[in-house]
Protein backbone atom coordinates (compact mmCIF):
# COMPACT_ATOMS: atom_id res chain seq x y z
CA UNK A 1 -58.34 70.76 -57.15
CA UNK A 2 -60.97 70.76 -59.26
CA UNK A 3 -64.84 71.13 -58.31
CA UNK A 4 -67.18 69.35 -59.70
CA UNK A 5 -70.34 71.17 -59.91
CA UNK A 6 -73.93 69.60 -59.52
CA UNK A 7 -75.85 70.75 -62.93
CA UNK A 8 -79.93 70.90 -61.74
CA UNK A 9 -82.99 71.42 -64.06
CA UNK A 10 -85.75 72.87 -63.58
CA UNK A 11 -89.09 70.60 -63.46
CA UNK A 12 -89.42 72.01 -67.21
CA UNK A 13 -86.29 71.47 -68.31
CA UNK A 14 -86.33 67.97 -66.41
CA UNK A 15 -90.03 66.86 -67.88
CA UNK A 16 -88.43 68.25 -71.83
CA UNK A 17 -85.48 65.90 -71.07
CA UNK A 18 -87.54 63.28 -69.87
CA UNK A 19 -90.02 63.80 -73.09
CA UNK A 20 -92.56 63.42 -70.63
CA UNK A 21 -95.47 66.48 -69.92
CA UNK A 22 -95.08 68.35 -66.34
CA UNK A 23 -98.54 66.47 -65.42
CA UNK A 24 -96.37 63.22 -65.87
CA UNK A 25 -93.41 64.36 -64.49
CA UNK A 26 -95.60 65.21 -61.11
CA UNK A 27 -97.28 61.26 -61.38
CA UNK A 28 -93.44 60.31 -61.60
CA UNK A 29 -92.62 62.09 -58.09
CA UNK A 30 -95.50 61.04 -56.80
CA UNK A 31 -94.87 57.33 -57.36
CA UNK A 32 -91.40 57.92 -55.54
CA UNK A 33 -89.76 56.98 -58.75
CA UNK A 34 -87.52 60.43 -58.63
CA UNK A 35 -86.88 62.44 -55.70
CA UNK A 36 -86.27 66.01 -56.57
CA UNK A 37 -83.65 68.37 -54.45
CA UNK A 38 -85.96 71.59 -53.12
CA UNK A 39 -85.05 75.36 -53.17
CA UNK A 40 -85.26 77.21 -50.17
CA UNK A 41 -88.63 78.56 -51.93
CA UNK A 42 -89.64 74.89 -52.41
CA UNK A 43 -89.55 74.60 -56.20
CA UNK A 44 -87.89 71.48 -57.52
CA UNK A 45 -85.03 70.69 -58.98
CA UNK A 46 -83.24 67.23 -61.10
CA UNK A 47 -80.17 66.59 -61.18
CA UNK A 48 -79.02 65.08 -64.60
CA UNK A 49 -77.47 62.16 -62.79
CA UNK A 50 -81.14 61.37 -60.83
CA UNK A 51 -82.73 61.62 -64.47
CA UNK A 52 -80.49 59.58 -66.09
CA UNK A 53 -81.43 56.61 -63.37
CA UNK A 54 -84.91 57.02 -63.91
CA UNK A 55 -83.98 56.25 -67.80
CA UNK A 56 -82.36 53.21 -67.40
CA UNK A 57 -84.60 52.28 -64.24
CA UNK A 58 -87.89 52.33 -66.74
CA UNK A 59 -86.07 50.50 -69.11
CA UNK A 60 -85.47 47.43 -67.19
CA UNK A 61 -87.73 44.22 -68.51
CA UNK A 62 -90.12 43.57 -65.53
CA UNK A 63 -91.06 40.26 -66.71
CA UNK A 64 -88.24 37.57 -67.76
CA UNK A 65 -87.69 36.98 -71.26
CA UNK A 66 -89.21 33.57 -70.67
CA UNK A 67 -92.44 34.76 -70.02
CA UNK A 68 -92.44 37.52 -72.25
CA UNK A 69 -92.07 34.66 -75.28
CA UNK A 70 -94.61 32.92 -73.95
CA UNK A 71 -96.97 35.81 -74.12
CA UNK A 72 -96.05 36.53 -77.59
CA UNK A 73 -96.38 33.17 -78.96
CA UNK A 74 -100.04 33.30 -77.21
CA UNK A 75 -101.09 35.96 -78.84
CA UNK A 76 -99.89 34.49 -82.11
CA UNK A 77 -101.87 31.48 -81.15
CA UNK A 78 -105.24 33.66 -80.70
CA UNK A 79 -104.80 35.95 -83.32
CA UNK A 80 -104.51 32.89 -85.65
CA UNK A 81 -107.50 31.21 -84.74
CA UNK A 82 -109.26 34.45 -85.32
CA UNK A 83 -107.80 35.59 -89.05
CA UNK A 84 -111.29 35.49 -90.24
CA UNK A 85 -111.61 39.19 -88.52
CA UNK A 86 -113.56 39.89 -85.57
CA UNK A 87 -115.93 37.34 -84.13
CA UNK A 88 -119.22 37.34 -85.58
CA UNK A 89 -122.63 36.96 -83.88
CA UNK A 90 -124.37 33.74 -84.15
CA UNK A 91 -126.60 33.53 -87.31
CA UNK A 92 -123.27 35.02 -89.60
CA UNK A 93 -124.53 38.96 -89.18
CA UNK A 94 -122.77 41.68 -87.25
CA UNK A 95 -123.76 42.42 -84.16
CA UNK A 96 -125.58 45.87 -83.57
């Protein structure tokens, strides 16, 4: 029988997969969002598997579509009513 083994990265290799910086990658654990496996000399390690979660995890809509329309078709709304550019002060002079 065949074993299957576990392939790990380091926090590097994990934060280069992830395109994210190590700074990020840190914010990410520290949100509880991925749970890295620890050496005996505490550094961390990612599995592929546990990245590959975190992927699909972040990619999840957290609003429904519904809402998400609605949003859009309010900003439509404002930025219509303002095609003229940006608001000007009273008197038809920019404001200093």
């Amino acid at each position: 029988m065949a074993e299957e083994r576990l392939t790990l990265l380091t926090a590097r290799e994990a934060a280069e997969y992830l395109r994210v910086s190590l700074y990020t990658l840190n914010k990410i654990e520290k949100q509880g969002r991925i749970l890295p496996f620890r050496t005996p000399g505490s550094h961390r390690r990612y599995s592929l598997e546990m990245l590959n979660e975190y992927l699909e995890k972040s990619r999840t809509r957290v609003f429904p579509a519904e809402s998400a329309e609605e949003d859009e078709e309010a900003h439509l709304k404002k930025y219509k009513q303002n095609e003229g550019g940006p608001s000007r002060a009273a008197g038809g002079g920019w404001r200093r």
